[in-house]
PDB file of N, CA and C in Angstrom:
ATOM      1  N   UNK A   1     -25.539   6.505   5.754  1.00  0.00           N
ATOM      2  CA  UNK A   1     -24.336   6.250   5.004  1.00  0.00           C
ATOM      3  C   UNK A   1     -23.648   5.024   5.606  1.00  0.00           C
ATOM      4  N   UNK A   2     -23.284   4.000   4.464  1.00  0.00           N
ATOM      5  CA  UNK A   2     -22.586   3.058   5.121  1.00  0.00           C
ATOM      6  C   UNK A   2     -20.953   2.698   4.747  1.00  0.00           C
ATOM      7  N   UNK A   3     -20.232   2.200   5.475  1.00  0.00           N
ATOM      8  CA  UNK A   3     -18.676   1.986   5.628  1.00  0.00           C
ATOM      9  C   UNK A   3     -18.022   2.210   6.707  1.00  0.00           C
ATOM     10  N   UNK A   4     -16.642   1.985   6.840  1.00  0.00           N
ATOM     11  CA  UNK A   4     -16.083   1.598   8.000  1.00  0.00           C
ATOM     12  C   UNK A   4     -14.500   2.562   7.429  1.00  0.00           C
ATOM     13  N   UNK A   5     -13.698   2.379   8.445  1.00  0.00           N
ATOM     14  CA  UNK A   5     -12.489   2.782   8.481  1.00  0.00           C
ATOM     15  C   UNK A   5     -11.561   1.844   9.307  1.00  0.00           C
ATOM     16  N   UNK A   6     -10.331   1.304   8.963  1.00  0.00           N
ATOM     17  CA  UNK A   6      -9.316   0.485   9.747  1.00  0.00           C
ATOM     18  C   UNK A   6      -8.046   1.379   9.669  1.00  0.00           C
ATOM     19  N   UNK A   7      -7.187   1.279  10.999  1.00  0.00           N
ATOM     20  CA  UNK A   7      -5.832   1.728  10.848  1.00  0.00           C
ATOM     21  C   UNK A   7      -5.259   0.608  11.320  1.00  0.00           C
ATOM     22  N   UNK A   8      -4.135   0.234  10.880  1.00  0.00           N
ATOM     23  CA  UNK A   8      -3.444  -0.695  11.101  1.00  0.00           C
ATOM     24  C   UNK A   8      -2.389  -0.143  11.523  1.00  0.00           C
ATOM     25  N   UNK A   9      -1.657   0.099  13.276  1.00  0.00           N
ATOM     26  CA  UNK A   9      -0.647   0.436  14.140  1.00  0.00           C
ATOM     27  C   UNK A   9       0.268  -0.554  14.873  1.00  0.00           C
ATOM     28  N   UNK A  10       1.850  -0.197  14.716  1.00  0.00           N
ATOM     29  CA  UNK A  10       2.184  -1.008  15.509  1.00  0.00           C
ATOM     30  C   UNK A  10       2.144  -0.055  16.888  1.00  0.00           C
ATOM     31  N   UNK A  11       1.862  -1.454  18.081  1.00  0.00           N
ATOM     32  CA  UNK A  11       1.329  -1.382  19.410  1.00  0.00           C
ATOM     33  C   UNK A  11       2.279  -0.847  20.000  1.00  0.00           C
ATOM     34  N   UNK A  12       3.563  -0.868  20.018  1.00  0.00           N
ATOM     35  CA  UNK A  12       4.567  -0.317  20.898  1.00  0.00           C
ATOM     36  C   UNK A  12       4.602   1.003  20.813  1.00  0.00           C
ATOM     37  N   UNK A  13       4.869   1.939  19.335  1.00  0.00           N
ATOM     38  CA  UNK A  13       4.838   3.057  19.004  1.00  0.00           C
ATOM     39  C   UNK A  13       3.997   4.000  18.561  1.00  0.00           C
ATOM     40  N   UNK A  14       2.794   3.080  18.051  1.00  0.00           N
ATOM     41  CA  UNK A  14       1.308   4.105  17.641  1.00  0.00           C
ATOM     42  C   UNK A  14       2.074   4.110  15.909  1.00  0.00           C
ATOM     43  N   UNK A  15       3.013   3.718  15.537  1.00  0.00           N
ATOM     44  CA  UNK A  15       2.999   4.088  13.952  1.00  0.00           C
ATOM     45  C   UNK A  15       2.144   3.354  12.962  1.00  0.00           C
ATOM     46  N   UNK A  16       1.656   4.272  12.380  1.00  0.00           N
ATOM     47  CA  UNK A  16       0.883   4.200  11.469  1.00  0.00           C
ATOM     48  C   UNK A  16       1.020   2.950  10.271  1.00  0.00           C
ATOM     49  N   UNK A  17       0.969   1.523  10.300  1.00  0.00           N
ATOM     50  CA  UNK A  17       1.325   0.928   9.474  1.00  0.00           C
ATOM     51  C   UNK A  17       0.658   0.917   7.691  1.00  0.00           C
ATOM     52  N   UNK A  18      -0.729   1.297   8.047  1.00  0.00           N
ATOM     53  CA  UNK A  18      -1.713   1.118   6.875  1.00  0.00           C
ATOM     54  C   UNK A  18      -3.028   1.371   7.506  1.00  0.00           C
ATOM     55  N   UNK A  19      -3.820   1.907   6.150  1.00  0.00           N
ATOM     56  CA  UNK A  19      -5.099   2.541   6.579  1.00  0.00           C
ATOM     57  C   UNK A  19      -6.008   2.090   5.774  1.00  0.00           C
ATOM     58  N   UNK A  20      -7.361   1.892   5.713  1.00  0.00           N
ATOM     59  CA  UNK A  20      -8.220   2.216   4.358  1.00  0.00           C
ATOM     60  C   UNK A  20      -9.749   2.237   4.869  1.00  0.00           C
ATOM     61  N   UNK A  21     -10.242   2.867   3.982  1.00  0.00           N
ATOM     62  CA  UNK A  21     -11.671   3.378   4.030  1.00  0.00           C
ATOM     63  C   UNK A  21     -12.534   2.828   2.770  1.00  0.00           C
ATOM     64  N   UNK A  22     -13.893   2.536   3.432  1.00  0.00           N
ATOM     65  CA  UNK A  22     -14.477   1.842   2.270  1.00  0.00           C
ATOM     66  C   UNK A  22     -16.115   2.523   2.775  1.00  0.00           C
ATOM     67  N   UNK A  23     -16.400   3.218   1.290  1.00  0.00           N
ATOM     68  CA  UNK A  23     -17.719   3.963   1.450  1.00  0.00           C
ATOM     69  C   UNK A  23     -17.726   4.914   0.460  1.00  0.00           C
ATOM     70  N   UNK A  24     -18.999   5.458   0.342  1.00  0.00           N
ATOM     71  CA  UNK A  24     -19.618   6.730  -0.520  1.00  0.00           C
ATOM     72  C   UNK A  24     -18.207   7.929  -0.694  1.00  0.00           C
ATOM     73  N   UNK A  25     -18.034   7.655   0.728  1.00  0.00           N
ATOM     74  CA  UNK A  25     -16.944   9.659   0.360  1.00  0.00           C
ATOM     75  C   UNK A  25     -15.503   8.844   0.722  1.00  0.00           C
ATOM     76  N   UNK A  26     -15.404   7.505   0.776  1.00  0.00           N
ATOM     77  CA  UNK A  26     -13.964   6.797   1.134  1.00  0.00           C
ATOM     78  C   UNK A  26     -12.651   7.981   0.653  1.00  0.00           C
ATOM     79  N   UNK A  27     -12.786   7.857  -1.196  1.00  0.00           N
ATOM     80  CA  UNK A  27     -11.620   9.478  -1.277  1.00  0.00           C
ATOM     81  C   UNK A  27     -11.505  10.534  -0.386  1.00  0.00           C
ATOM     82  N   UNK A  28     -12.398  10.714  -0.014  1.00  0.00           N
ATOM     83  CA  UNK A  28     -12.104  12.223   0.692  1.00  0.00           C
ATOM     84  C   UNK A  28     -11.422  11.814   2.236  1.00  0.00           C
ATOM     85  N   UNK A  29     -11.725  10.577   3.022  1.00  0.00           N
ATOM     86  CA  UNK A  29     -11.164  10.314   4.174  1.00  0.00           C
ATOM     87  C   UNK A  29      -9.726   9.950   3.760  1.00  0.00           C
ATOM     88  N   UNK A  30      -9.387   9.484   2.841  1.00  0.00           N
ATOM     89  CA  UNK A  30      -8.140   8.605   2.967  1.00  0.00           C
ATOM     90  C   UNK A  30      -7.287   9.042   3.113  1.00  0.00           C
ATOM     91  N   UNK A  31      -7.084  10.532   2.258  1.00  0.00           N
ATOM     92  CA  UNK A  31      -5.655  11.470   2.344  1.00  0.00           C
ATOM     93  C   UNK A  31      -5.654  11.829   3.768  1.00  0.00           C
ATOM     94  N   UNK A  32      -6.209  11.781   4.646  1.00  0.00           N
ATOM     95  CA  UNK A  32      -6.066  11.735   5.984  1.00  0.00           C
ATOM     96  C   UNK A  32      -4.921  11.481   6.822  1.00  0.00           C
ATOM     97  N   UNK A  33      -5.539   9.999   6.959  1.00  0.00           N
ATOM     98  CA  UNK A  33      -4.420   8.935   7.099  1.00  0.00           C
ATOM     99  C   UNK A  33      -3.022   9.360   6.115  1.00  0.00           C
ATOM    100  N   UNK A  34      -3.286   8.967   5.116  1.00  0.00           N
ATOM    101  CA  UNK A  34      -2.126   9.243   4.110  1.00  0.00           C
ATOM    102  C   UNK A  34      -0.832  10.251   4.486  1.00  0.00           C
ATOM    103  N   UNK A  35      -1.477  11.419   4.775  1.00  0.00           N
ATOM    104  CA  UNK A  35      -0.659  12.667   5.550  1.00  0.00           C
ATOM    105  C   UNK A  35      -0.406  12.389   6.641  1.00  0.00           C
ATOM    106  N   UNK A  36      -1.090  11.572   7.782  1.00  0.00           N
ATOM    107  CA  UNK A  36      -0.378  11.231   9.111  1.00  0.00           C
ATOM    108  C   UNK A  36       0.609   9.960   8.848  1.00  0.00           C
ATOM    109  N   UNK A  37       0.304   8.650   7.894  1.00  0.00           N
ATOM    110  CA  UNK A  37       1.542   8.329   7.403  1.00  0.00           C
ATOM    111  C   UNK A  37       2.566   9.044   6.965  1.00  0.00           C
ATOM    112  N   UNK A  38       2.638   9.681   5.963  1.00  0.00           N
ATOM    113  CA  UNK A  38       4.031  10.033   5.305  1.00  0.00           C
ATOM    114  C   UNK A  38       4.256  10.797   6.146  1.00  0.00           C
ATOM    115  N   UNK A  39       4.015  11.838   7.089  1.00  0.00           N
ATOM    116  CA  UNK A  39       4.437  12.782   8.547  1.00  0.00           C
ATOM    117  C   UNK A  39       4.851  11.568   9.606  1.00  0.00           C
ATOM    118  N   UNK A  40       4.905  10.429   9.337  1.00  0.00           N
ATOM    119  CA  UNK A  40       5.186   9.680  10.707  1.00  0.00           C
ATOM    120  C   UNK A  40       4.246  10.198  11.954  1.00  0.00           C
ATOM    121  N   UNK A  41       2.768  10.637  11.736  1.00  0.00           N
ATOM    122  CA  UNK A  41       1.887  10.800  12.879  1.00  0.00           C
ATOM    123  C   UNK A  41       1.498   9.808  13.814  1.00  0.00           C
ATOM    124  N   UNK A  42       1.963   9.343  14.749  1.00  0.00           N
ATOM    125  CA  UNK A  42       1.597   8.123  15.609  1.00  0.00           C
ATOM    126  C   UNK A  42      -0.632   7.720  15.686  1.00  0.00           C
ATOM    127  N   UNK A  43      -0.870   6.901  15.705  1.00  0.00           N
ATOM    128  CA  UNK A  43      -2.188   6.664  15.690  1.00  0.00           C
ATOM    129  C   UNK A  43      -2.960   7.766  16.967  1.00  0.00           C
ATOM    130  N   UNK A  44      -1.957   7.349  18.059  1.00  0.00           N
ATOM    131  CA  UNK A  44      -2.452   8.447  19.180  1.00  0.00           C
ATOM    132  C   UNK A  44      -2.543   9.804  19.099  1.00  0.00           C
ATOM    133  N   UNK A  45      -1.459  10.025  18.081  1.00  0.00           N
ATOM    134  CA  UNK A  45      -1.868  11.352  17.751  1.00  0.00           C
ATOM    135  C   UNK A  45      -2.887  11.700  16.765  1.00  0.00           C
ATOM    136  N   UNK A  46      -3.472  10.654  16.067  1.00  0.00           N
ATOM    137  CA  UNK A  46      -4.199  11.245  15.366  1.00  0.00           C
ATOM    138  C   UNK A  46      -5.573  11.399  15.605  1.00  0.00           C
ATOM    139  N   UNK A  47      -5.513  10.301  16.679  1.00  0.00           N
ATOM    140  CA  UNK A  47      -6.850  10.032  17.935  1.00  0.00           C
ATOM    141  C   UNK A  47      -7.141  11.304  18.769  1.00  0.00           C
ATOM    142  N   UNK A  48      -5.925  12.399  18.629  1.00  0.00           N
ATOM    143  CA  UNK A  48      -5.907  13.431  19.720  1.00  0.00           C
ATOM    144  C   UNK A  48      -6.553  14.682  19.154  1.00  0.00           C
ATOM    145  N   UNK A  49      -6.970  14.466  17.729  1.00  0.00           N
ATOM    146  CA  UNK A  49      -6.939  15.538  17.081  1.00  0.00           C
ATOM    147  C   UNK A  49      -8.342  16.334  17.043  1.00  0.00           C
ATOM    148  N   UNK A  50      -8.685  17.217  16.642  1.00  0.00           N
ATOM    149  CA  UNK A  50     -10.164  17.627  17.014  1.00  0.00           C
ATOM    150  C   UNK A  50     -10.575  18.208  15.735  1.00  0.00           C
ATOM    151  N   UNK A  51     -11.201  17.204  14.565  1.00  0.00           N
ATOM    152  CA  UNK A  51     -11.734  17.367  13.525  1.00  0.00           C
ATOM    153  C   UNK A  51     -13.188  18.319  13.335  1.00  0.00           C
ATOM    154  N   UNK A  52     -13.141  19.036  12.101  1.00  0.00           N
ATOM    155  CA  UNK A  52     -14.543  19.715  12.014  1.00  0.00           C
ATOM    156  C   UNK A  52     -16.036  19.293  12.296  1.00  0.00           C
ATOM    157  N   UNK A  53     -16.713  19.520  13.250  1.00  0.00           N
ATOM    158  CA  UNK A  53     -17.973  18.585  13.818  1.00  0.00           C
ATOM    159  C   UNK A  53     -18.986  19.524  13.077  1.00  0.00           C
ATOM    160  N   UNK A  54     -20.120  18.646  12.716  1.00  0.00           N
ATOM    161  CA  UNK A  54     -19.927  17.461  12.252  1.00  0.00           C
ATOM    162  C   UNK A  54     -19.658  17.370  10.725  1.00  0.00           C
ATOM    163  N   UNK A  55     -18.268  16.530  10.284  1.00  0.00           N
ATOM    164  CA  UNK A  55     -18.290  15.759   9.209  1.00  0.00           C
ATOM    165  C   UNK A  55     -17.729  14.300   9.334  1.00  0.00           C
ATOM    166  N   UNK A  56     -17.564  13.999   8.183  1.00  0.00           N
ATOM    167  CA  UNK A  56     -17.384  12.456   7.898  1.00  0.00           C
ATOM    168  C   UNK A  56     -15.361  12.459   8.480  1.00  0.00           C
ATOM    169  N   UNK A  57     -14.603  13.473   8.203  1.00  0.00           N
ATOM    170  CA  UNK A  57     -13.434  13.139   8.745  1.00  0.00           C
ATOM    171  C   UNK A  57     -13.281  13.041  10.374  1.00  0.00           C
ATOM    172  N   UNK A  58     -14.394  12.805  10.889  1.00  0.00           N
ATOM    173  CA  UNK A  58     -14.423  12.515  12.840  1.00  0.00           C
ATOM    174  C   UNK A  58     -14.087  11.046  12.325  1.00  0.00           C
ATOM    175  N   UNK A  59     -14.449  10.613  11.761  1.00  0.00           N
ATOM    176  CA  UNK A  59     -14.386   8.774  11.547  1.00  0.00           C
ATOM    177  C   UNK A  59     -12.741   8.596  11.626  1.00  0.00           C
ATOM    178  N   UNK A  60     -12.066   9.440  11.021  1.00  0.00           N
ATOM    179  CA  UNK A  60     -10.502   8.695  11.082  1.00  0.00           C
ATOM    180  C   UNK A  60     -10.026   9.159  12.442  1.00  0.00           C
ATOM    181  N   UNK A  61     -10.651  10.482  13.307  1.00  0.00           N
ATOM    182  CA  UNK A  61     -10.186  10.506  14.438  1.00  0.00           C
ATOM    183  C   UNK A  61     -10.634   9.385  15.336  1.00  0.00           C
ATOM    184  N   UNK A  62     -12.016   8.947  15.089  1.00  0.00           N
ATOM    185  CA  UNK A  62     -12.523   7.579  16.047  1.00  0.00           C
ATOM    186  C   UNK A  62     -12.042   6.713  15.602  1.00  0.00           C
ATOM    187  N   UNK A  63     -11.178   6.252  14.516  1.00  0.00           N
ATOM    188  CA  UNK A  63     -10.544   4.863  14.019  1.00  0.00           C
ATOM    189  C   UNK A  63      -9.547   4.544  14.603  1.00  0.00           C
ATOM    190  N   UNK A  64      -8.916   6.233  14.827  1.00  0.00           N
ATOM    191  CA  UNK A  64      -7.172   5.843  15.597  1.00  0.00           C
ATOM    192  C   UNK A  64      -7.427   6.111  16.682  1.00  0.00           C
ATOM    193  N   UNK A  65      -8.361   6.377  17.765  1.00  0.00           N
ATOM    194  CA  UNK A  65      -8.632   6.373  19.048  1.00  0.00           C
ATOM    195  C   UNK A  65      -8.844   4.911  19.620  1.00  0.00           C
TER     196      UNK A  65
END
């Protein structure tokens, strides 16, 4: 499977500026992000998190790590 994931954070606070996913299951990652935006989830926190192994949502925990 191919694609990538970007979060875009500011550096001082870890907030979440913008996200996006580009690939086969891209929908299904995005509301991800989406929910740690509108929650104000800092990137670090979302780096902290311990997603279902193995699926494709480990990618947004390795994006914001």
């Amino acid at each position: 499977m191919e694609g990538f994931a970007k979060i875009i954070a500011e550096c001082a606070s870890g907030q979440i500026l913008g996200a996006a996913t580009v690939g086969a299951q891209a929908g299904e990652l995005i509301g991800e992000s989406a929910v740690a935006m509108a929650g104000r989830v800092s990137a670090w926190r979302v780096g902290d998190t311990q997603p279902s192994y193995p699926t494709l949502s480990e990618l947004i925990r390795w994006t914001a790590d």
